[in-house]
N, C-alpha and C. Protein backbone atom coordinates (compact mmCIF):
# COMPACT_ATOMS: atom_id res chain seq x y z
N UNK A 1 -51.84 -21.75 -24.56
CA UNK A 1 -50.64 -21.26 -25.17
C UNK A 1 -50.29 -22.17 -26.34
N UNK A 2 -50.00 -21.71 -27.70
CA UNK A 2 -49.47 -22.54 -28.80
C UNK A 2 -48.31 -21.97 -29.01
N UNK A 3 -47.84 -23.18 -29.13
CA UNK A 3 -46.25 -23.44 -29.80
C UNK A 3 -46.06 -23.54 -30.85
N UNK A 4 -44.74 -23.11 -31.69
CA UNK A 4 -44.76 -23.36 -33.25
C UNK A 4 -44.05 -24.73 -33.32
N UNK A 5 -43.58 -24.92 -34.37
CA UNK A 5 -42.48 -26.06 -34.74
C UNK A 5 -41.46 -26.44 -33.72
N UNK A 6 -40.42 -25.40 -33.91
CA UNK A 6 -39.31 -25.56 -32.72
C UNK A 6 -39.75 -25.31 -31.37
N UNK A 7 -41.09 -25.96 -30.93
CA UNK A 7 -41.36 -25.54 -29.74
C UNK A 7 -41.06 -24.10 -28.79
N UNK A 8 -41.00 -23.12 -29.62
CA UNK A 8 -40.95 -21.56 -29.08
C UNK A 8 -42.35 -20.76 -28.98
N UNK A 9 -42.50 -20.28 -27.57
CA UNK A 9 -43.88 -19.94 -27.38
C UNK A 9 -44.03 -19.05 -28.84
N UNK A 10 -45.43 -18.56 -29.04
CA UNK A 10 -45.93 -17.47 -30.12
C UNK A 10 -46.32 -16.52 -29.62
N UNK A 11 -45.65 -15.33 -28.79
CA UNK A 11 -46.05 -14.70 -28.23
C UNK A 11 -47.77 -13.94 -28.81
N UNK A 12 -47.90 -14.23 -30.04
CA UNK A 12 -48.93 -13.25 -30.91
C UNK A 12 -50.07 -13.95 -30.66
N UNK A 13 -50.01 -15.26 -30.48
CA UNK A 13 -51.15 -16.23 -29.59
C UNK A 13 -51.57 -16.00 -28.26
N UNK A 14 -51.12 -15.60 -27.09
CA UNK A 14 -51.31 -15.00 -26.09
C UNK A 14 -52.03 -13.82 -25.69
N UNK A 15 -52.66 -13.74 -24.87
CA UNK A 15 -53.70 -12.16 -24.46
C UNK A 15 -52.84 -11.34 -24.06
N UNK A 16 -52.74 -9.93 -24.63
CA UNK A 16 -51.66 -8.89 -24.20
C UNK A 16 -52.15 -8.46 -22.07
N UNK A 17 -51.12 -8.64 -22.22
CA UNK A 17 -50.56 -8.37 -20.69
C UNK A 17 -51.68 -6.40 -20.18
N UNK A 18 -51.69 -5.70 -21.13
CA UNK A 18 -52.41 -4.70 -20.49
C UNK A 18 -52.08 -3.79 -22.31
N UNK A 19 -52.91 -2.69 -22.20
CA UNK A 19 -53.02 -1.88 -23.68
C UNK A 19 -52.53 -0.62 -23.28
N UNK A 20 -52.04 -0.02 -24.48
CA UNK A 20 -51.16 1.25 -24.31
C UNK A 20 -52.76 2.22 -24.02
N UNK A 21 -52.70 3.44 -22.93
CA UNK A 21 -53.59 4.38 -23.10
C UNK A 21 -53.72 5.41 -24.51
N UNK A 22 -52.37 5.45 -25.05
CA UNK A 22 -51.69 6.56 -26.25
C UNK A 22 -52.94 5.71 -27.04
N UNK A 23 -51.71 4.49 -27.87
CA UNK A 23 -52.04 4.27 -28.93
C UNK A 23 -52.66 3.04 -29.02
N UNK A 24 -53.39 2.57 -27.80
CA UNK A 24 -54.62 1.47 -27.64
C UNK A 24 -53.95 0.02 -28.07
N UNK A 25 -52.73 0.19 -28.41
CA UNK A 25 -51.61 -1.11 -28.81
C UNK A 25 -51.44 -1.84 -27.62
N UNK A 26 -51.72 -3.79 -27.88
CA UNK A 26 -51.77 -4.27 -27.43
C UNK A 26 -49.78 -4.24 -26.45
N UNK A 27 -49.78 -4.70 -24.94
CA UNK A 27 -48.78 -4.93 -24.35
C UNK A 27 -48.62 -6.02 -23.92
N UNK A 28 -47.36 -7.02 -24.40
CA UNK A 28 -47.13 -8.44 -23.96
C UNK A 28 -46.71 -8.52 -22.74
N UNK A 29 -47.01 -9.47 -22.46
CA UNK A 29 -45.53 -10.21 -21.03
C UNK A 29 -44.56 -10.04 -21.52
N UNK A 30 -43.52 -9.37 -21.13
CA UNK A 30 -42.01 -9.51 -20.79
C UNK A 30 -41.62 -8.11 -22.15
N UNK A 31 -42.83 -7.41 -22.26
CA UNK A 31 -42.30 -6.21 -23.09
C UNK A 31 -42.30 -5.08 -21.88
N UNK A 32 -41.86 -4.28 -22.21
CA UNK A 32 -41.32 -3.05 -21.50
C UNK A 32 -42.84 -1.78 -21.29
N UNK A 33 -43.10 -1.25 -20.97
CA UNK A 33 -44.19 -0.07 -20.56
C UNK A 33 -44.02 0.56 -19.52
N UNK A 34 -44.70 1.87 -19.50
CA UNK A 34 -44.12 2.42 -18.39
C UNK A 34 -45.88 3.28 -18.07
N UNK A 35 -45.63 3.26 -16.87
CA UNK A 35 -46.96 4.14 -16.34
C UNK A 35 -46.82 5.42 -16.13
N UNK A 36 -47.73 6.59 -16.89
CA UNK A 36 -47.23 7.95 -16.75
C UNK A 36 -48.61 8.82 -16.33
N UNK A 37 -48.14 9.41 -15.12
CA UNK A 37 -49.93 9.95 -14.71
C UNK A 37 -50.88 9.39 -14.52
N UNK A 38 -50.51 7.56 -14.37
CA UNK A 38 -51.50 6.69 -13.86
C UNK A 38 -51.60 6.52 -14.98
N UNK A 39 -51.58 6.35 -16.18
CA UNK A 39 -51.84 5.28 -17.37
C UNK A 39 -50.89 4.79 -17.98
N UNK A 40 -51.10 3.76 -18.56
CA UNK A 40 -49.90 2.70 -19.30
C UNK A 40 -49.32 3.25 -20.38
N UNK A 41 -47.81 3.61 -20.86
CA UNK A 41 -47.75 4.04 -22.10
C UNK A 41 -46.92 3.28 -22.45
N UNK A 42 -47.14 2.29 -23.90
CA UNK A 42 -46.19 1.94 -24.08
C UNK A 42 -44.42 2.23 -24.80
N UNK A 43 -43.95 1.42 -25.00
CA UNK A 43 -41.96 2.12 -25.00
C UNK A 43 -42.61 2.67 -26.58
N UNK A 44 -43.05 2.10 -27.54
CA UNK A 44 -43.47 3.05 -28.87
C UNK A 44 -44.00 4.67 -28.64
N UNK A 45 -44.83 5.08 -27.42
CA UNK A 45 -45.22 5.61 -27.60
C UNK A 45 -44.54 7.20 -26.48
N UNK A 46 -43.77 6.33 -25.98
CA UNK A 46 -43.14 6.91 -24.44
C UNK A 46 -41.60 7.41 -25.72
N UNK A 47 -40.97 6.61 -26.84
CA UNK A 47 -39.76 7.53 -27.61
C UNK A 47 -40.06 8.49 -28.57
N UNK A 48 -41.56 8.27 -28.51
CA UNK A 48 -41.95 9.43 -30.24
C UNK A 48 -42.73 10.21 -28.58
N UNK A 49 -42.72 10.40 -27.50
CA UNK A 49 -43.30 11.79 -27.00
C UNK A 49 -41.94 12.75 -26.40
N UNK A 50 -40.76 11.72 -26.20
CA UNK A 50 -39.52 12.28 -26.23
C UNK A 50 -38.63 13.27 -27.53
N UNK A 51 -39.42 12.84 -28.51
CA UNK A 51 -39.07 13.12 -29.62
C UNK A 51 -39.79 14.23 -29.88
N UNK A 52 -40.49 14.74 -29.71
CA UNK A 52 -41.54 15.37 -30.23
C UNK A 52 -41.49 16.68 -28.43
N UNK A 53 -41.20 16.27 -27.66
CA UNK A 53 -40.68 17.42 -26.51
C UNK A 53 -39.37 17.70 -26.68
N UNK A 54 -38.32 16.85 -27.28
CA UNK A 54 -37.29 17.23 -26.92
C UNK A 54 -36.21 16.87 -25.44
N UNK A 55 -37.12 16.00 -24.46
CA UNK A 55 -36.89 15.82 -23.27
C UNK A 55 -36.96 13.82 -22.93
N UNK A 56 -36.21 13.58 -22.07
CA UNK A 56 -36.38 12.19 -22.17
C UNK A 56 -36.93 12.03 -20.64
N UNK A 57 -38.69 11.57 -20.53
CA UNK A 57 -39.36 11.32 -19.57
C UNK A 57 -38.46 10.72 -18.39
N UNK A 58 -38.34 11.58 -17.16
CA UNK A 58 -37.78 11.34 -16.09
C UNK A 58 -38.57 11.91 -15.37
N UNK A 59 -37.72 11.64 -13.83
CA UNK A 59 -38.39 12.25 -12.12
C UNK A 59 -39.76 12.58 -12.38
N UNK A 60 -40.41 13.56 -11.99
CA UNK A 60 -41.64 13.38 -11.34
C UNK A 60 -42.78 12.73 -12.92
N UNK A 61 -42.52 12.70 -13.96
CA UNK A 61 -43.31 12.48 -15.00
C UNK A 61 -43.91 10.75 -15.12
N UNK A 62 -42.56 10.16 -14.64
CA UNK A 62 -42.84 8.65 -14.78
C UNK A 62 -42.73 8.69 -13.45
N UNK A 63 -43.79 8.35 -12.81
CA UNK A 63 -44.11 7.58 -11.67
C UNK A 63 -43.46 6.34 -11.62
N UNK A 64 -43.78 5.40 -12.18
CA UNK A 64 -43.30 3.92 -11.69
C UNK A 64 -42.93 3.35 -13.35
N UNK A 65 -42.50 2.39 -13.00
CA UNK A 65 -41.66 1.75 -14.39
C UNK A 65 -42.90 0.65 -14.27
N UNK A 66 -44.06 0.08 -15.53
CA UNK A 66 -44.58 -1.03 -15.31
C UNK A 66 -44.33 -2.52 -15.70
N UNK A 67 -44.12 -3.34 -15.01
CA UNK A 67 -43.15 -4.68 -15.00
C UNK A 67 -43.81 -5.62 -15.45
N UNK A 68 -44.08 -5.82 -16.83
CA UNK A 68 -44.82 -6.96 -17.06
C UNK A 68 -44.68 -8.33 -17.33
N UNK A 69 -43.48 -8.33 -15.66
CA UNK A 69 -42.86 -9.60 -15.52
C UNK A 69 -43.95 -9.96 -14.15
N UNK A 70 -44.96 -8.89 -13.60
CA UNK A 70 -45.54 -9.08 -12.58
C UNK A 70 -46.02 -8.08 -11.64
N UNK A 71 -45.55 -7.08 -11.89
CA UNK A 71 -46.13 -5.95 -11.00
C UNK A 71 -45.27 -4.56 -11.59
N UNK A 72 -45.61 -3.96 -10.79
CA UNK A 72 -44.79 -2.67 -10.55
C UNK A 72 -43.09 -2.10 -9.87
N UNK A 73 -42.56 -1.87 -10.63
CA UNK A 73 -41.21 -1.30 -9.68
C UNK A 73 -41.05 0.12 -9.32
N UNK A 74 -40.81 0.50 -8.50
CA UNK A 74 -40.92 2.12 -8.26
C UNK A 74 -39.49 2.46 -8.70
N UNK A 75 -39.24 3.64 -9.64
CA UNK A 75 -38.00 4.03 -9.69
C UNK A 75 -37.20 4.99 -8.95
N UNK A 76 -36.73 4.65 -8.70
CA UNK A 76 -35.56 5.70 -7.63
C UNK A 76 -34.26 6.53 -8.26
């Protein structure tokens, strides 16, 4: 892991946490993604398919919210 000046990690130095299935865009630790139909989509790609249906991905579409603080959370 490298640090800049003010000692603040670089997140852009780090190996992405997992890749969007959409748009093959790398996913960090502690960014947001969500798993849909069993693949990773990330939040870029999960507001332009809302946009483009008209509908904002809920109940049975998103299976699980993916936590890339460490695992998975199931949403309820």
């Amino acid at each position: 892991m490298k640090y800049n000046f003010y000692g603040y990690r670089d997140i852009q130095q780090e190996e992405p946490a997992a890749y969007c299935s959409i748009c093959q865009g790398e996913i960090y630790q502690c960014d947001e993604c969500y798993l849909i139909s069993g693949e990773q989509v990330c939040e870029r790609c999960v507001a332009d398919f809302e946009k483009e249906n008209r509908y904002s991905i809920y109940g049975y579409e998103l299976y699980d919210y993916f936590n890339t603080y460490g695992g998975l959370d199931d949403i309820e």
